[in-house]
Every structure is written in structure tokens, then in C-alpha cells.
Protein backbone atom coordinates (compact mmCIF):
# COMPACT_ATOMS: atom_id res chain seq x y z
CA UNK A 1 0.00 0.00 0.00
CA UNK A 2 3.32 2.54 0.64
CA UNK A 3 3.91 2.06 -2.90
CA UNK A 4 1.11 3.27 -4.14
CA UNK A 5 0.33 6.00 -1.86
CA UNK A 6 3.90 7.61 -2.60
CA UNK A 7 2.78 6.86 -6.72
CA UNK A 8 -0.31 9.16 -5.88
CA UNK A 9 1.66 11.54 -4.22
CA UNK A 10 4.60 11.49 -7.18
CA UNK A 11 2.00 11.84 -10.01
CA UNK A 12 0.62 14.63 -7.74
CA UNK A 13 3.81 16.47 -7.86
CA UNK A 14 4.27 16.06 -11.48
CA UNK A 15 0.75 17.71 -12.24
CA UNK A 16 1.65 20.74 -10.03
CA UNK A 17 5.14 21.01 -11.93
CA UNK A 18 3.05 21.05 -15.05
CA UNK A 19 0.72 23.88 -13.63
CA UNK A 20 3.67 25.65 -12.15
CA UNK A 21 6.86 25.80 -14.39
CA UNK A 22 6.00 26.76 -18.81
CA UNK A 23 7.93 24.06 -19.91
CA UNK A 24 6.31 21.21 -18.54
CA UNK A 25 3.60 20.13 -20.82
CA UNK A 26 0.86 17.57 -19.54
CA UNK A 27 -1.55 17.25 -23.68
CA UNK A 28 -3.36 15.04 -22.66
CA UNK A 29 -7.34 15.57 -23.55
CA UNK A 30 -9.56 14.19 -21.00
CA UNK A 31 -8.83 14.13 -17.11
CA UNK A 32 -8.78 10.26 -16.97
CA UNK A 33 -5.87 10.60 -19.26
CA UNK A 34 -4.23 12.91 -17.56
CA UNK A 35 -4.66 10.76 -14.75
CA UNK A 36 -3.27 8.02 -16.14
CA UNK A 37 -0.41 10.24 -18.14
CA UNK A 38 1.16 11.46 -14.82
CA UNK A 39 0.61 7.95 -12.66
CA UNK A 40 2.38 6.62 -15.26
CA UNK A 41 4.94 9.08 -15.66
CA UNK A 42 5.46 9.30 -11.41
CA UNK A 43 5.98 5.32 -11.88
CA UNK A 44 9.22 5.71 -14.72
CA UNK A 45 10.12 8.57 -12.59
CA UNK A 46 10.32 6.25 -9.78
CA UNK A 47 12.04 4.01 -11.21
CA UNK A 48 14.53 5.70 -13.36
CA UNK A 49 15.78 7.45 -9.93
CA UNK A 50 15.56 4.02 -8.26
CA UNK A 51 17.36 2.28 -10.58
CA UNK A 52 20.24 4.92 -12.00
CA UNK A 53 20.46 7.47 -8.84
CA UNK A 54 22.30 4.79 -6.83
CA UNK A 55 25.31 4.10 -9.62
CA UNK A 56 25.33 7.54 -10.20
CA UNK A 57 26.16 8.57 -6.45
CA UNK A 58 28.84 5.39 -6.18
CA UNK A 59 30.32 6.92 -9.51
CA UNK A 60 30.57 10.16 -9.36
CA UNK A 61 30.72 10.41 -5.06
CA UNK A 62 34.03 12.80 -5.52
CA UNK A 63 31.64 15.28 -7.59
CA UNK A 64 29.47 15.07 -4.20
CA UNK A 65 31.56 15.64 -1.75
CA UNK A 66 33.64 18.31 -4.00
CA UNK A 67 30.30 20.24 -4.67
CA UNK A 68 28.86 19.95 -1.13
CA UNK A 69 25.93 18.01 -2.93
CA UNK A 70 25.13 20.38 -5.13
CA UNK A 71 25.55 18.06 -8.30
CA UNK A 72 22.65 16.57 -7.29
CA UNK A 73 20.54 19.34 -8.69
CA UNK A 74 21.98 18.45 -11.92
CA UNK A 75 21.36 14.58 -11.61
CA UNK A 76 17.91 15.40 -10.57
CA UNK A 77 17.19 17.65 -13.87
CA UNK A 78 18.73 14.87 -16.14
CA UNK A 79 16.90 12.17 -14.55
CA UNK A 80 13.58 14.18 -15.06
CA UNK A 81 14.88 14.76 -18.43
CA UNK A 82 15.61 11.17 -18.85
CA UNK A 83 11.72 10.53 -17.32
CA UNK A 84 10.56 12.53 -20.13
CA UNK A 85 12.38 11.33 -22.48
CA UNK A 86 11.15 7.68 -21.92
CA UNK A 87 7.57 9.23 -21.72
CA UNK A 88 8.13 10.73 -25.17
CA UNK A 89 9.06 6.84 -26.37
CA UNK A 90 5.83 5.23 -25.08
CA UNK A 91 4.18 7.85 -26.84
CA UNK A 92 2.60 9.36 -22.94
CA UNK A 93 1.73 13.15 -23.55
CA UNK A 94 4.22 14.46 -20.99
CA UNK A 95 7.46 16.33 -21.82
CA UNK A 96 9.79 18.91 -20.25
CA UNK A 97 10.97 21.50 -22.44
CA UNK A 98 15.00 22.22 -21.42
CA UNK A 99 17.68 21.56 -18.56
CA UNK A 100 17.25 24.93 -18.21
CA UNK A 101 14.68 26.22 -16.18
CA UNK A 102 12.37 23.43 -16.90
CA UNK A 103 13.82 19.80 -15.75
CA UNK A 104 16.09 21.83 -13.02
CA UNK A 105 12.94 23.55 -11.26
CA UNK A 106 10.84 20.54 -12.18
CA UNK A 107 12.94 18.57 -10.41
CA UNK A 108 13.42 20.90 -7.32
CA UNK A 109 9.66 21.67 -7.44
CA UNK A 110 8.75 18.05 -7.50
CA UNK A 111 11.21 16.69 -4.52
CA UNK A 112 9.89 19.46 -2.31
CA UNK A 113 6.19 18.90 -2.62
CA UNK A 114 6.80 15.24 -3.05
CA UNK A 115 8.58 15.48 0.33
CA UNK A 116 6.11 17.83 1.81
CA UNK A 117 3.17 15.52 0.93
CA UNK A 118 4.97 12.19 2.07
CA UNK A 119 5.16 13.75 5.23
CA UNK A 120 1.71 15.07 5.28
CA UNK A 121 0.21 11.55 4.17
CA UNK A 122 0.91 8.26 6.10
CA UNK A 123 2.38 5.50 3.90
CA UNK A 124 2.14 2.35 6.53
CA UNK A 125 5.64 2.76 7.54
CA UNK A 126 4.55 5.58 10.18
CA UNK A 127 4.11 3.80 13.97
């Protein structure tokens, strides 16, 4: 049930990045699309960063500590890049415009209410 409450609250994210930041477009036509456009979406996000975020920290941990973490704004934009990217393939009406502003405040914009709202919502793990 975590899983999919943290889906929820991903795709929830995503469709305030798309009402927030220009160059984050959510075409689809109907709101049971869209729905379905950004669940889907919040699941390649998930696991895109749950797949390729951990070999990216073990390779490039010198960039991490030399940048105070910083570089992790970066991975975060490409990896939302990279989500809409694979979006684009399975022909889901999501995209992101540019690194830059779009996929770096996307990114930003969707950890912090992402975070806000998994602390907001219980997931099962709470007790």
C-alpha cells in the first residue's frame, strides 16, 4: 500500500510542476488521461531514480563531496529529463521543455512537494 500512496503523491507532484513551471507540458485531452499520463509518468520517474540514482552517487561520489551536494541538482534535472524522455518513447503526452529552467525547477519543485506531501500523508511505515 506505501507504494502506491507515494505513486499518488509522485503523479501529484508532477501535475503541479506542469501547472507551475511553462515548460512542462501535460496534452493530454480528457482528465482520466491525464490521470493516467502522470501515474504513469510518477511510476518511470520512480524508477529511473531508483534504478540509476544509486550508480550515479557510487560513480561520481568525488563530484558530491567536492560540490557539497550540489551536483545533485543536476542529476535530478537529467533524470527528469531522462523521465521525459522515456515518456516521449511510449508515446505518454508528458514532456519537459530544457535543462534549463524546466527539468532543473521541475525537479526541485517536484522533490519538495513530493517530500512535503509524504510527510503530510501516512504511507504504513509511520508507527
Amino acid at each position: 500500500m506505501g507504494i502506491l500512496i507515494r505513486l499518488v503523491v509522485s503523479a501529484v507532484s508532477l501535475w503541479i510542476a506542469t501547472l507551475v513551471i511553462d515548460g512542462i507540458h501535460l496534452t493530454a485531452d480528457s482528465v482520466p488521461k491525464k490521470i493516467g499520463t502522470l501515474l504513469a509518468v510518477a511510476a518511470i520517474f520512480g524508477i529511473v531514480n531508483a534504478v540509476l540514482r544509486p550508480i550515479i552517487k557510487v560513480i561520481g561520489c568525488g563530484l558530491y563531496v567536492l560540490t557539497l551536494g550540489l551536483i545533485s541538482i543536476v542529476v535530478n534535472a537529467l533524470l527528469f529529463l531522462l523521465t521525459s524522455w522515456i515518456a516521449g518513447e511510449l508515446s505518454l503526452p508528458f514532456h519537459v521543455d530544457n535543462f534549463w529552467p524546466s527539468a532543473v525547477l521541475g525537479a526541485l519543485l517536484v522533490g519538495v512537494v513530493s517530500w512535503l506531501l509524504n510527510m503530510l500523508v501516512p504511507d504504513g511505515r509511520d508507527k
